[in-house]
Protein backbone atom coordinates (compact mmCIF):
# COMPACT_ATOMS: atom_id res chain seq x y z
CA UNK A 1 0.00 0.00 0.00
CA UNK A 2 1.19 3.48 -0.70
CA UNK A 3 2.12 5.79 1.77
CA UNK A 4 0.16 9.51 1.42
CA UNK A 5 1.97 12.70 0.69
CA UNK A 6 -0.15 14.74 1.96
CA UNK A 7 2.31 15.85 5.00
CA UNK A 8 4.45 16.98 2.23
CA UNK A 9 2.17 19.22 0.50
CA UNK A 10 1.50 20.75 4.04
CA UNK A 11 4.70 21.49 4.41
CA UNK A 12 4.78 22.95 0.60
CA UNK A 13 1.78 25.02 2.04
CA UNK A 14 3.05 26.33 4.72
CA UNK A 15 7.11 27.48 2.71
CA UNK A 16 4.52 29.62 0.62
CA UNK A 17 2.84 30.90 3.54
CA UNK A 18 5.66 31.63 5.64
CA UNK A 19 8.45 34.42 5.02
CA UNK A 20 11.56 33.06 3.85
CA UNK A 21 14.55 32.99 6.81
CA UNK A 22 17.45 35.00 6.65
CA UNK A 23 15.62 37.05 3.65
CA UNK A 24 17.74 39.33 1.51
CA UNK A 25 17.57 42.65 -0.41
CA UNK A 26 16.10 41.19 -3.77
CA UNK A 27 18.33 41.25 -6.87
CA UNK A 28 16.77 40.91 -9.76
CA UNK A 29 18.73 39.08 -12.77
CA UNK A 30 16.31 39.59 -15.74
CA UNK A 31 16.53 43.14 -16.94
CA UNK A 32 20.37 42.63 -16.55
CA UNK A 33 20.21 40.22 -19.54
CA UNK A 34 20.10 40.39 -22.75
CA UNK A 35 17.55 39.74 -24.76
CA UNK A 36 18.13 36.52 -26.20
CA UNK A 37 19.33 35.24 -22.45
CA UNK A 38 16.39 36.74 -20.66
CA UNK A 39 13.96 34.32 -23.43
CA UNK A 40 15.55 31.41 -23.16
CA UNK A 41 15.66 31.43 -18.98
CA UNK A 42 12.11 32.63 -19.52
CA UNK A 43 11.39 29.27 -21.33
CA UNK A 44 13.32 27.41 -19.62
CA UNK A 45 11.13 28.23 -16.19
CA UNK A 46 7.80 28.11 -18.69
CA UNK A 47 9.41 24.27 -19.92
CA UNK A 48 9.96 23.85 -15.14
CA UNK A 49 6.20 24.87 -14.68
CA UNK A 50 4.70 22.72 -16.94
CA UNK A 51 6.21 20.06 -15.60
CA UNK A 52 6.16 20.40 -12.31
CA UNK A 53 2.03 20.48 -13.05
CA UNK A 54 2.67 17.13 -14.57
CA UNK A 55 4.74 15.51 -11.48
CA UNK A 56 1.86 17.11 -9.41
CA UNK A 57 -0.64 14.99 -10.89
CA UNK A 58 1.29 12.02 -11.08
CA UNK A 59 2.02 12.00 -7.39
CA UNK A 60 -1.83 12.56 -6.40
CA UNK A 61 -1.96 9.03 -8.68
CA UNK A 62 0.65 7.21 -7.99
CA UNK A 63 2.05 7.63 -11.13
CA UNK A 64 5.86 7.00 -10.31
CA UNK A 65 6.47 6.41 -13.88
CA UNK A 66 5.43 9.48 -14.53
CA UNK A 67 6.96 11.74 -11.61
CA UNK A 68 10.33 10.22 -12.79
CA UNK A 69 10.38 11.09 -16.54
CA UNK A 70 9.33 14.66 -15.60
CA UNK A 71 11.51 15.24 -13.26
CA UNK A 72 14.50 13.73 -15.24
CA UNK A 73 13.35 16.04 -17.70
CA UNK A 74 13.34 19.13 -15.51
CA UNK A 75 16.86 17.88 -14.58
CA UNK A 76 17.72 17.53 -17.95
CA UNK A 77 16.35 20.66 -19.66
CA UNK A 78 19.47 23.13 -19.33
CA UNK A 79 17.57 25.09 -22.01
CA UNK A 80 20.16 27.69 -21.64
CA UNK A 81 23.05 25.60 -21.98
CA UNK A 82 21.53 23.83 -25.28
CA UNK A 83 21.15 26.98 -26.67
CA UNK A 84 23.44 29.52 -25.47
CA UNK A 85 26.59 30.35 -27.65
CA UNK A 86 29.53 30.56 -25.28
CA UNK A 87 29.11 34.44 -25.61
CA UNK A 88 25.50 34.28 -24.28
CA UNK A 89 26.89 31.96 -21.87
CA UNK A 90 29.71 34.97 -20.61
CA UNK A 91 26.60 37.60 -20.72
CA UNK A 92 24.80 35.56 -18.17
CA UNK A 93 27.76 34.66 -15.70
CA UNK A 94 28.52 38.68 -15.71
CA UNK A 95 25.00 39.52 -15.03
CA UNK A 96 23.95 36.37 -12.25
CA UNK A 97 25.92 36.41 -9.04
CA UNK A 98 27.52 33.25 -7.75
CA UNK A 99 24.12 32.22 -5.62
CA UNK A 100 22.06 32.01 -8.28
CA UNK A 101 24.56 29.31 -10.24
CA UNK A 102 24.59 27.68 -7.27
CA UNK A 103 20.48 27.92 -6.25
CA UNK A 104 20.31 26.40 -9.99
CA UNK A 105 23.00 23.22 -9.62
CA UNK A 106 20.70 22.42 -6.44
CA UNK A 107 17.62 22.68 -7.90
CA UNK A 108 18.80 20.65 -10.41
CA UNK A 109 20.25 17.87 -7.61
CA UNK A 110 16.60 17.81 -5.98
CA UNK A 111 15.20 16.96 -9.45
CA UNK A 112 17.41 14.17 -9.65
CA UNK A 113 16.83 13.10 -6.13
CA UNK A 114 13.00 13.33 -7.18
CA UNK A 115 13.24 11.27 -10.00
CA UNK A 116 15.41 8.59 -8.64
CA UNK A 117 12.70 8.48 -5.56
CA UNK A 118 9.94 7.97 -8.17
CA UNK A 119 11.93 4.93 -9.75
CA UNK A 120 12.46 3.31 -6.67
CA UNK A 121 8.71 4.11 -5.60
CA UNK A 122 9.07 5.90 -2.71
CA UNK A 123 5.98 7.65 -2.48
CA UNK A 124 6.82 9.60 1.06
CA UNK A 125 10.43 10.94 -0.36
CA UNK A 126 8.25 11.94 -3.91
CA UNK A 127 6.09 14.17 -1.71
CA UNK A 128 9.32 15.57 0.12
CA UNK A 129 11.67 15.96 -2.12
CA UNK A 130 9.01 17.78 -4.58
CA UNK A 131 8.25 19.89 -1.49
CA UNK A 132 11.85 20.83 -1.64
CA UNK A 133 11.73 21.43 -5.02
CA UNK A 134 8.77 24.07 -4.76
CA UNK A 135 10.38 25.53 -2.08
CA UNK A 136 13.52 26.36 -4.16
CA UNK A 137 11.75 27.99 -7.04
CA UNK A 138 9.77 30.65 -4.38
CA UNK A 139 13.36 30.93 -2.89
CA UNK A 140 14.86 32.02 -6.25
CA UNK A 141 12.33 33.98 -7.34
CA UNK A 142 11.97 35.84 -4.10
CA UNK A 143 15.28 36.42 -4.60
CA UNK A 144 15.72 37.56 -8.18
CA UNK A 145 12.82 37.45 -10.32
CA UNK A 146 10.66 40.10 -8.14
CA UNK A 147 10.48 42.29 -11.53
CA UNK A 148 8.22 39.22 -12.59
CA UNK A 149 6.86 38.18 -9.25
CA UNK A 150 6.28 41.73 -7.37
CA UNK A 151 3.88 39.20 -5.32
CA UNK A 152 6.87 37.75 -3.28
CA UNK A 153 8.74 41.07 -2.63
């Protein structure tokens, strides 16, 4: 029988609710882009959304199939480094601060984590892990996409 995740998306509920510790000034990345950068990150998150929908709805079902392939995928999309030409790559290292690369690389880790949780059908860790996962993306956008999220200032 499979263990609920339901504790998990309590605890998803209440990182939304609650202020983030140790909060800092924000720093937004996006209007220090350029153009070309600033679309492909903006897919690339469009690309995360969509499938973190997806792994939603597989969890709620059981569907560790699913939850894996999606978040392999979100693992794998590096949308930016697919289609970035190394000077793309130099215009977004001089306009992100070290944090962000390094908020990225772990979300990146917890997808893996996810999806490795998913193939070993590990329903509690599923629920945690993508509780993680949510957690990071409202961390990094409190932190520098408040031009596009004035909501989490």
């Amino acid at each position: 029988m499979r263990k609920p995740v339901a504790t998990s998306f309590i605890a998803v509920a209440l990182l939304v609710l609650l202020p983030t510790a140790n909060a800092q000034e924000p720093e937004p990345v996006g209007p220090k882009l350029p153009p070309k950068v600033r679309g492909l990150l903006i897919q690339e998150m469009v690309a995360v959304l969509g499938a973190s929908h997806e792994i939603l709805d597989a969890l709620i079902q059981g569907q560790d199939d699913v939850v894996a392939e999606k978040a392999q995928a979100i693992h794998d999309s590096f949308i930016l480094q697919q289609q970035m030409s190394d000077e793309d790559r130099q215009a977004l290292m001089a306009a992100v601060p070290e944090s962000f690369v390094e908020r990225d690389r772990a979300f990146h880790a917890l997808t893996a984590q996810l999806a490795e949780a998913a193939r070993q059908g590990d329903s509690t860790r599923q629920g945690a892990l993508y509780g993680e996962m949510l957690g990071a993306c409202i961390a990094c956008h409190e932190r520098y996409a408040t031009d596009r999220f004035p909501g989490l200032k």
